[in-house]
C-alpha atoms as a PDB file:
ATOM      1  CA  UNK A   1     161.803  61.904 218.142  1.00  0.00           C
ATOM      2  CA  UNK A   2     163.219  58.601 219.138  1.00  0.00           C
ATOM      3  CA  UNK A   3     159.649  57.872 221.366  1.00  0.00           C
ATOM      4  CA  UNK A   4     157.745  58.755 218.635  1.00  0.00           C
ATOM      5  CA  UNK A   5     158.960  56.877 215.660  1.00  0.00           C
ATOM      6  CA  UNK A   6     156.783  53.660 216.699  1.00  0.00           C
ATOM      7  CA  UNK A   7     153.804  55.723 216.130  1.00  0.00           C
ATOM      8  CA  UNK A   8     155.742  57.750 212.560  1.00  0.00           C
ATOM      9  CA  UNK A   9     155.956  54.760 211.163  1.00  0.00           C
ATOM     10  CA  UNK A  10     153.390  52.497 212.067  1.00  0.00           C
ATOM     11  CA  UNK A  11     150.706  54.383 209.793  1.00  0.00           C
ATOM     12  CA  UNK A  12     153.260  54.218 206.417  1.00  0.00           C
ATOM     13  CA  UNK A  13     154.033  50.680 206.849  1.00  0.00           C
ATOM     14  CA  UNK A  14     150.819  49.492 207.393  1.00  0.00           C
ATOM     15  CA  UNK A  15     149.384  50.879 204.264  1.00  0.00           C
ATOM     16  CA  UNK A  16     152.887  49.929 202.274  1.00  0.00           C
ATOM     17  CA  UNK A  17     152.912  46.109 203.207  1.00  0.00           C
ATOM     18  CA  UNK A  18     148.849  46.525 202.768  1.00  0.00           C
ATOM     19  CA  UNK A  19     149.039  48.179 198.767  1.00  0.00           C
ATOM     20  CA  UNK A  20     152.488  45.438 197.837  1.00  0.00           C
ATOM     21  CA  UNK A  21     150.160  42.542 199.186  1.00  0.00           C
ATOM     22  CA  UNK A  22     147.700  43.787 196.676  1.00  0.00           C
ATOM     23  CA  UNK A  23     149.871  44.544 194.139  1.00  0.00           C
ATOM     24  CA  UNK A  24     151.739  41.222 194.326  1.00  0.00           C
ATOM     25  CA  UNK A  25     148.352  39.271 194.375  1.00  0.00           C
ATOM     26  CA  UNK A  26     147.219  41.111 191.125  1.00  0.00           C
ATOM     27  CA  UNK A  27     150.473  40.253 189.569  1.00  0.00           C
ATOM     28  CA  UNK A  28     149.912  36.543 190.178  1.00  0.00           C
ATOM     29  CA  UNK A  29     146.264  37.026 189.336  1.00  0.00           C
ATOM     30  CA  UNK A  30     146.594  38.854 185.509  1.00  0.00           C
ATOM     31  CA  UNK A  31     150.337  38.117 184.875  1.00  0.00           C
ATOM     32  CA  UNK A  32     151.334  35.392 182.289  1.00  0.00           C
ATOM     33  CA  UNK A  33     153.944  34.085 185.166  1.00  0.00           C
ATOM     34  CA  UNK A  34     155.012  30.437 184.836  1.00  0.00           C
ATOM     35  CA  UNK A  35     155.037  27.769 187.790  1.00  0.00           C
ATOM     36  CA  UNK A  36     158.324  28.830 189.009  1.00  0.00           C
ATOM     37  CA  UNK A  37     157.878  32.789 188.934  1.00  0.00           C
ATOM     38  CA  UNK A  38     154.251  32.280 190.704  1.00  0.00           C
ATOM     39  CA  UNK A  39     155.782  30.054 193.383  1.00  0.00           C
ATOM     40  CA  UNK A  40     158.568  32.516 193.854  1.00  0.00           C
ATOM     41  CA  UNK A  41     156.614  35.594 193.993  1.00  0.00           C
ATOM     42  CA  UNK A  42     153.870  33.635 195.962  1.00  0.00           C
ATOM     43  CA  UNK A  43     156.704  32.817 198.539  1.00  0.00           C
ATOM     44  CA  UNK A  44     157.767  36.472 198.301  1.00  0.00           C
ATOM     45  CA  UNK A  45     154.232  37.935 200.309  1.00  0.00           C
ATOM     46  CA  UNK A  46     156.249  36.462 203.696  1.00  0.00           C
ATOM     47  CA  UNK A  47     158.011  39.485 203.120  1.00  0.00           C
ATOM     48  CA  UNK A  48     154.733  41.893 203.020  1.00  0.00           C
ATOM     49  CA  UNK A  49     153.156  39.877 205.492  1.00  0.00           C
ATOM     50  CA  UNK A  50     156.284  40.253 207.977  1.00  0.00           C
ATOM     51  CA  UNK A  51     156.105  44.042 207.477  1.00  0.00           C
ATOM     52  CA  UNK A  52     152.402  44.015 207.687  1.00  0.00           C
ATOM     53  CA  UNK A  53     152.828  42.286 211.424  1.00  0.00           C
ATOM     54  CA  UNK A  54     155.577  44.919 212.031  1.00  0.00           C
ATOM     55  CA  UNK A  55     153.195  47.530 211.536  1.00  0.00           C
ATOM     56  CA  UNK A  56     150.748  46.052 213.844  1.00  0.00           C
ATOM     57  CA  UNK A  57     152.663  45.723 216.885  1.00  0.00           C
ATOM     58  CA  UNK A  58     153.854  49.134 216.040  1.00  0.00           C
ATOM     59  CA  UNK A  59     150.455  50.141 216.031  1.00  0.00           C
ATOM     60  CA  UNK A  60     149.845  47.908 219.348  1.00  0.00           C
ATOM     61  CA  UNK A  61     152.714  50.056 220.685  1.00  0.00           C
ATOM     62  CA  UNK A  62     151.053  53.562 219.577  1.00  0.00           C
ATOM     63  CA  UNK A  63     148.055  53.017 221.596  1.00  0.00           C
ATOM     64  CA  UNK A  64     145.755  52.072 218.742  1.00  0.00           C
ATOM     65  CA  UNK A  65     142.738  50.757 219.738  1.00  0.00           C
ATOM     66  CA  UNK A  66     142.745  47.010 221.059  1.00  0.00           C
ATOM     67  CA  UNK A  67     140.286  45.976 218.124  1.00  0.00           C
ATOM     68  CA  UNK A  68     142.177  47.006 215.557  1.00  0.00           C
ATOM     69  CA  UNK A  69     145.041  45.248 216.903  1.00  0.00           C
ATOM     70  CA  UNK A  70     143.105  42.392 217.263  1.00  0.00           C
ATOM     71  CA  UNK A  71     141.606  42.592 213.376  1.00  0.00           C
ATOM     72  CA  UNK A  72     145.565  42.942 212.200  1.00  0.00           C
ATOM     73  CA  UNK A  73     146.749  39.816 214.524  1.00  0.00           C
ATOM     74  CA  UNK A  74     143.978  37.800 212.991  1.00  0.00           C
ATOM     75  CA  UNK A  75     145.169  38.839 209.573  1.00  0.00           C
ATOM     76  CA  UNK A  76     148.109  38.769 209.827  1.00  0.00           C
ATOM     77  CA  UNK A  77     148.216  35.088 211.607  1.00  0.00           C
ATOM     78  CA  UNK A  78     146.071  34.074 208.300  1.00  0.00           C
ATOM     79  CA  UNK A  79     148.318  35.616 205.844  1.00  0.00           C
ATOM     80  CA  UNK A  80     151.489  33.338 207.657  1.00  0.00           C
ATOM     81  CA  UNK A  81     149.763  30.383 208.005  1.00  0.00           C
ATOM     82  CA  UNK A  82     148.311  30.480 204.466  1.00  0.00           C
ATOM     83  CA  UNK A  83     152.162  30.559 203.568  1.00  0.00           C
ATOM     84  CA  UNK A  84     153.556  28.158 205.832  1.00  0.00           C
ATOM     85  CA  UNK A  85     151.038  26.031 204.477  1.00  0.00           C
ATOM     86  CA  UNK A  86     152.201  26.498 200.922  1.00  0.00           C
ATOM     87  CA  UNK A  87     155.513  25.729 201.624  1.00  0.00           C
ATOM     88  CA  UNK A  88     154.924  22.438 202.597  1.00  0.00           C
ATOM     89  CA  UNK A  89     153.910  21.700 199.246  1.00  0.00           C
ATOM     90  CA  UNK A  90     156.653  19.896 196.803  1.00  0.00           C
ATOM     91  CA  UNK A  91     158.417  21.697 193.899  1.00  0.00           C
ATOM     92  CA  UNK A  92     157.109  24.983 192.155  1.00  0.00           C
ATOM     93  CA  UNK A  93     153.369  23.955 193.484  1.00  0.00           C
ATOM     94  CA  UNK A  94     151.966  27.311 194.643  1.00  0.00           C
ATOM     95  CA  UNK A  95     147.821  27.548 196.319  1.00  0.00           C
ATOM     96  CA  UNK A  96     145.357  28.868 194.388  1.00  0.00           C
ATOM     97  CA  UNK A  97     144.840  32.640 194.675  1.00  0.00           C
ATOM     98  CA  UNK A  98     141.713  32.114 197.023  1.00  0.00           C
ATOM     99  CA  UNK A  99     143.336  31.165 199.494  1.00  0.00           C
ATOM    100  CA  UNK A 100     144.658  34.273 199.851  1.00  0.00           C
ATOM    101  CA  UNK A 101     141.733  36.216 200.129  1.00  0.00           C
ATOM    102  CA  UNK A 102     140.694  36.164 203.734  1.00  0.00           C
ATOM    103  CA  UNK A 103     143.510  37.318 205.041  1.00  0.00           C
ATOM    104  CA  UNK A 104     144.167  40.355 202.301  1.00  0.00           C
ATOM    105  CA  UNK A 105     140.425  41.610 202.803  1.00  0.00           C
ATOM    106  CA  UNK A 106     141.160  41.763 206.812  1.00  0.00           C
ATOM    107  CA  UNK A 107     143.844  43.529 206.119  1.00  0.00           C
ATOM    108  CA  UNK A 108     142.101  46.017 203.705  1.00  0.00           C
ATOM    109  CA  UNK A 109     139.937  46.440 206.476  1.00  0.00           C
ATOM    110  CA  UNK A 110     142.675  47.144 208.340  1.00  0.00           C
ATOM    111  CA  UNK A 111     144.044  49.509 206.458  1.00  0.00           C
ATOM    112  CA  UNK A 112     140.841  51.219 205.627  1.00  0.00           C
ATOM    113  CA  UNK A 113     140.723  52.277 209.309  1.00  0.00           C
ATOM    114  CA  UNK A 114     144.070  53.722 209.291  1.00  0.00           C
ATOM    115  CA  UNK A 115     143.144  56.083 206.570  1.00  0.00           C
ATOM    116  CA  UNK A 116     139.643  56.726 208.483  1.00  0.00           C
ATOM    117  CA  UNK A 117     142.177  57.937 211.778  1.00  0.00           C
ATOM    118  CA  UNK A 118     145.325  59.508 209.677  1.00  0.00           C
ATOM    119  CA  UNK A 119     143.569  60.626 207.178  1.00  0.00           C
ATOM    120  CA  UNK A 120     143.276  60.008 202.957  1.00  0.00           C
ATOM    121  CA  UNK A 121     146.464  61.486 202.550  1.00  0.00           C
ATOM    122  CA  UNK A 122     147.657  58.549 203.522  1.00  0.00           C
ATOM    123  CA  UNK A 123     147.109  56.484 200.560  1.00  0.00           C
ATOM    124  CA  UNK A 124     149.963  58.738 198.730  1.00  0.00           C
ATOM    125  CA  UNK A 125     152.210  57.199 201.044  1.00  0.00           C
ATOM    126  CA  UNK A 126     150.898  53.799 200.569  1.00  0.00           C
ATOM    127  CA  UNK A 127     150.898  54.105 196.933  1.00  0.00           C
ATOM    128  CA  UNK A 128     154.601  55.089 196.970  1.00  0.00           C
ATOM    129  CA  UNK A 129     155.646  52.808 199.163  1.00  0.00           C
ATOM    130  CA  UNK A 130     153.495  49.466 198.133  1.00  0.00           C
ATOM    131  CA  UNK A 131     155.167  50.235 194.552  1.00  0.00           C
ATOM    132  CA  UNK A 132     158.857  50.073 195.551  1.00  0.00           C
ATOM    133  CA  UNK A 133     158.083  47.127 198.315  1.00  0.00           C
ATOM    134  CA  UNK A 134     156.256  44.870 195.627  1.00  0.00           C
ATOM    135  CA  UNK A 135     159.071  45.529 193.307  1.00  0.00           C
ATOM    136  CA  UNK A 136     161.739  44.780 195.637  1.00  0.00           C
ATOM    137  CA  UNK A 137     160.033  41.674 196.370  1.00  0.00           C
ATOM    138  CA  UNK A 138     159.072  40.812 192.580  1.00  0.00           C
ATOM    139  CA  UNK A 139     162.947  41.278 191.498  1.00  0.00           C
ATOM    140  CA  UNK A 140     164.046  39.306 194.372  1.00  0.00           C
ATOM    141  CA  UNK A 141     162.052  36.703 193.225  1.00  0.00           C
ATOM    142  CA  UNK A 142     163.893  37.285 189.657  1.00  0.00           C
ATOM    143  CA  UNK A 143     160.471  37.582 188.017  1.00  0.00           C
ATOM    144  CA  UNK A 144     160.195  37.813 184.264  1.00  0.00           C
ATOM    145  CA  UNK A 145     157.581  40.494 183.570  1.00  0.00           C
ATOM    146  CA  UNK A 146     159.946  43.302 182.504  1.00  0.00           C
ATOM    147  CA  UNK A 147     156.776  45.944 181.903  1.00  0.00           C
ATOM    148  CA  UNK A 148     156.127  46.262 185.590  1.00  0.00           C
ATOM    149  CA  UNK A 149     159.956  47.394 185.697  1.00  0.00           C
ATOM    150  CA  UNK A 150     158.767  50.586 184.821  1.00  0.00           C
ATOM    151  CA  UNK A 151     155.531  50.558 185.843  1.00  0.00           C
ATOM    152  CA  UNK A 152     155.952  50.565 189.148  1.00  0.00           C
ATOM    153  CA  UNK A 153     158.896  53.014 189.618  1.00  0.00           C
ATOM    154  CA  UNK A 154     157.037  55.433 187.908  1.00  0.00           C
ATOM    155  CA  UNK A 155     153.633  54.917 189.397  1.00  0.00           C
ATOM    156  CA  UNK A 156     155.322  54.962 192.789  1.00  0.00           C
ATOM    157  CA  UNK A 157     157.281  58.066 191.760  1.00  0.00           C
ATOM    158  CA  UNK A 158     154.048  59.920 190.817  1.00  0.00           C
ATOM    159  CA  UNK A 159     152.360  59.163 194.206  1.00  0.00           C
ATOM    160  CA  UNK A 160     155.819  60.426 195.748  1.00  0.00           C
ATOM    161  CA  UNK A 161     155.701  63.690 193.926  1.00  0.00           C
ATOM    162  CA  UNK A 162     151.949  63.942 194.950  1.00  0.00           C
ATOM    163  CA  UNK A 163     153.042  63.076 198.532  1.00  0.00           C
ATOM    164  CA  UNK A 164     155.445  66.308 198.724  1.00  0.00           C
ATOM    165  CA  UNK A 165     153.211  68.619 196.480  1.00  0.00           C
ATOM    166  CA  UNK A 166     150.890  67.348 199.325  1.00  0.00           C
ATOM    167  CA  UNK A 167     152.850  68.464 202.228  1.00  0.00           C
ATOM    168  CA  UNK A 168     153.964  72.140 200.463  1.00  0.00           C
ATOM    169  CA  UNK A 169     150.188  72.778 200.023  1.00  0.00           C
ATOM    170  CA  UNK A 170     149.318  72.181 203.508  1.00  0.00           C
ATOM    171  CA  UNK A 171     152.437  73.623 204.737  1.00  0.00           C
ATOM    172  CA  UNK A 172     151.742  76.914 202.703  1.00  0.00           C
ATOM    173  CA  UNK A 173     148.330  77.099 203.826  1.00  0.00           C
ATOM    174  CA  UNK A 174     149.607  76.499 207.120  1.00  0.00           C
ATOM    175  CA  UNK A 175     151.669  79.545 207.031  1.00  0.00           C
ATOM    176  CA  UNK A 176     149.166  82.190 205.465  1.00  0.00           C
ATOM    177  CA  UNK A 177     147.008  81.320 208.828  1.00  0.00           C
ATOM    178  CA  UNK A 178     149.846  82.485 210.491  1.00  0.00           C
ATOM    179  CA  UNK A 179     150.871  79.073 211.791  1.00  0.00           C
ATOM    180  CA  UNK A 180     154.489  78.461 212.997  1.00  0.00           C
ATOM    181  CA  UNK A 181     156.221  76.368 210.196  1.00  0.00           C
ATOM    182  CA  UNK A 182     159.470  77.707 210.518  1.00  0.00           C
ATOM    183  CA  UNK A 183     160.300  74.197 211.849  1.00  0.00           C
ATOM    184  CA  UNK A 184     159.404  71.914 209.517  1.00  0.00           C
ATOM    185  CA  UNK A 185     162.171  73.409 206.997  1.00  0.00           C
ATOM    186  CA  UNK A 186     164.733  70.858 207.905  1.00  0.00           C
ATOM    187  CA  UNK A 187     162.738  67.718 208.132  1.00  0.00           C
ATOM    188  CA  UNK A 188     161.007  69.076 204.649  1.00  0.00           C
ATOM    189  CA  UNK A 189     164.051  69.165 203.282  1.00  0.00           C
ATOM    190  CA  UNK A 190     165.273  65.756 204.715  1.00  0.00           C
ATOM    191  CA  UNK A 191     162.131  64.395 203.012  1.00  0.00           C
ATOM    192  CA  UNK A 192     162.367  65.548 199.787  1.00  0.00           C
ATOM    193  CA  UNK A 193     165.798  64.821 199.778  1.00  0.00           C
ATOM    194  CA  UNK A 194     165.102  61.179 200.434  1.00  0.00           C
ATOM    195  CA  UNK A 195     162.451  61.013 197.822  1.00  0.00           C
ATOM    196  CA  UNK A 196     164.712  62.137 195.379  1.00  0.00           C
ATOM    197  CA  UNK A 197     167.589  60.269 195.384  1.00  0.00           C
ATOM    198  CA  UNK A 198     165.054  57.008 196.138  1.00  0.00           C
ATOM    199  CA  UNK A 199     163.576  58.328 192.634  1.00  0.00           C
ATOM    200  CA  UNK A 200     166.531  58.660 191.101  1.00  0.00           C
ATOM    201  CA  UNK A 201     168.199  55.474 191.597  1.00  0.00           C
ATOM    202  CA  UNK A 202     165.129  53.499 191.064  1.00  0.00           C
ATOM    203  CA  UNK A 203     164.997  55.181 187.551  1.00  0.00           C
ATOM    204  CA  UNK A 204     168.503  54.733 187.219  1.00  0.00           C
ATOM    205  CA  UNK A 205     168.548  51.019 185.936  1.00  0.00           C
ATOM    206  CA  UNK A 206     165.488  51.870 183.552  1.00  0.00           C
ATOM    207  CA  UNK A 207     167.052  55.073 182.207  1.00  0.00           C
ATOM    208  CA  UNK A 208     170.521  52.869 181.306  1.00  0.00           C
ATOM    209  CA  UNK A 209     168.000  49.713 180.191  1.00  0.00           C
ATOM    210  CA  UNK A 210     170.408  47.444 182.687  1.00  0.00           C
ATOM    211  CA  UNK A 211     168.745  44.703 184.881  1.00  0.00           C
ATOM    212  CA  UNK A 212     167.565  45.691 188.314  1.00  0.00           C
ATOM    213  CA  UNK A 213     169.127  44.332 191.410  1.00  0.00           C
ATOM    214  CA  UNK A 214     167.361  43.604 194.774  1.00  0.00           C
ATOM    215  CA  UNK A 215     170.206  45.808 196.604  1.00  0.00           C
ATOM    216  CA  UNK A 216     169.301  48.912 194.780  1.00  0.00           C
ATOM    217  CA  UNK A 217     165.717  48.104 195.157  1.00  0.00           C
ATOM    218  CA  UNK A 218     166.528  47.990 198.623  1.00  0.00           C
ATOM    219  CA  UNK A 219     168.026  51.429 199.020  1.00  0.00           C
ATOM    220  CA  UNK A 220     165.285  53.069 196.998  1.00  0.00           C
ATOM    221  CA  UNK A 221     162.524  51.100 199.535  1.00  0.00           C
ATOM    222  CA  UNK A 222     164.914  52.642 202.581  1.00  0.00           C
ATOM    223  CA  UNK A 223     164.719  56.269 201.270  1.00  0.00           C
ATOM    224  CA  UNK A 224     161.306  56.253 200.597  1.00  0.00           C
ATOM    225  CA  UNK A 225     159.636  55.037 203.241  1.00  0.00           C
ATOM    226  CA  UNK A 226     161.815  56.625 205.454  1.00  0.00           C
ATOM    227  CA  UNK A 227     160.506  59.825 203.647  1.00  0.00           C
ATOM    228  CA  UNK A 228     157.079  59.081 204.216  1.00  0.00           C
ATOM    229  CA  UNK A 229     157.783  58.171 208.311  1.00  0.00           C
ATOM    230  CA  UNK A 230     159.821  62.368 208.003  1.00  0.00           C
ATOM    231  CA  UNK A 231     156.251  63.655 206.232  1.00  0.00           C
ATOM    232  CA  UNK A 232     154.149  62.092 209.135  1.00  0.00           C
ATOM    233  CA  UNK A 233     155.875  64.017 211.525  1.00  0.00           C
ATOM    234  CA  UNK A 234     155.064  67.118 209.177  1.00  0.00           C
ATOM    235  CA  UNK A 235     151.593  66.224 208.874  1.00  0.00           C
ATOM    236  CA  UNK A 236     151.115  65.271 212.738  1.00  0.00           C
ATOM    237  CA  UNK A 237     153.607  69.162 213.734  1.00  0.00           C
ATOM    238  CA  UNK A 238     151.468  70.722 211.287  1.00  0.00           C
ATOM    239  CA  UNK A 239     148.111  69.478 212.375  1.00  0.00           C
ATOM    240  CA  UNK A 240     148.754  70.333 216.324  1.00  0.00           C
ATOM    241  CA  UNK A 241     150.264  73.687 215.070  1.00  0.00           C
ATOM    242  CA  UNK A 242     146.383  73.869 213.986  1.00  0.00           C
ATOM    243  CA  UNK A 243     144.408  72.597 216.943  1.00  0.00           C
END
């Protein structure tokens, strides 16, 4: 298990640092932020982009193929330099949004080709986990747009729940084929217990209307993407139960 967690979670972070880049950039694109939140939450895609270069060298480390480690180097270099760049600048000056556009389209590419080799199941996972990442880095950056305090728990909870509905489906059709599943109980059951307490405490603020705080965030973004990394293994046991 220990060998093969480079390659379990190379796929869900890529396509979680991939959906909160997007996610943050839309914020900052249609959000009524002021100087200080965009410069904040601008300064907050370091975070995505570190995870994002994570992901690569995981995927370097997987044996992915040498281009596509080359596409999410040259991506990823952009997306640093872009923000390196902008932290030179004095006060709450941010760049405009252009600026970030080459590097977020290479690594759309980027992440396009991961789905093309793991599969469109995949963008569950990315859904879930972009949601909780670009939160976590929106209420470190003690951002002001209060709506997306519950839009994005529960869009990321929906894509969860469609995640595991996911894996029961495939796992049930699995077993009427007369495939050996008997295995994946306990890491099934490791998942969904991840997902839920991740869902629950990221509802929990909402449900008592209290403030969010980046530590809880934190946790929830642990549990969950750690569940995702448990359902690769499910997807990749029950797809060479198949072959």
């Amino acid at each position: 298990m220990t060998a093969a967690l480079p390659a379990l979670l190379y796929a869900p972070l890529a396509l979680t640092a991939v959906v909160a880049l997007c996610l943050l950039l839309w914020v900052l694109a249609k959000g009524d932020v002021c100087p200080g939140q965009r410069r904040r939450i601008s300064d907050g895609l370091l975070s995505g982009w570190a995870v994002f270069g994570l992901a690569v060298m995981l995927g370097a480390d997987s044996a992915s193929g040498s281009w596509l480690v080359f596409l999410g180097g040259v991506s990823f270099v952009i997306g640093i330099a872009v923000l390196l760049y902008q932290g030179r600048l004095a006060g709450k000056r941010s760049l405009p949004l252009s600026w970030h556009g080459p590097g977020l389209l290479l690594a759309l590419l980027y992440g396009a080709v991961v789905v093309f080799h793991y599969g469109p199941t995949l963008l569950l996972a990315g859904g879930a986990g972009g949601c909780v990442f670009a939160h976590l880095i929106m209420v470190r950056a003690k951002h002001r747009l209060t709506a997306f305090n519950t839009l994005l728990p529960l869009v990321g909870i929906a894509f969860a729940i469609a995640w595991l509905l996911l894996l029961v489906i495939q796992t049930y059709v699995a077993d009427l084929q007369g495939e050996m599943t008997a295995g994946l109980i306990r890491p099934f059951v490791q998942m969904s217990a991840a997902m839920l307490l991740g869902a629950i405490l990221w509802l929990f603020p909402l449900l008592r209307q209290q403030d969010t705080s980046p530590p809880l965030i934190a946790v929830v973004a642990l549990l969950i993407i750690g569940g995702l990394a448990v359902g690769q293994s499910i997807l990749w046991q029950l797809a060479s139960n198949i072959s």
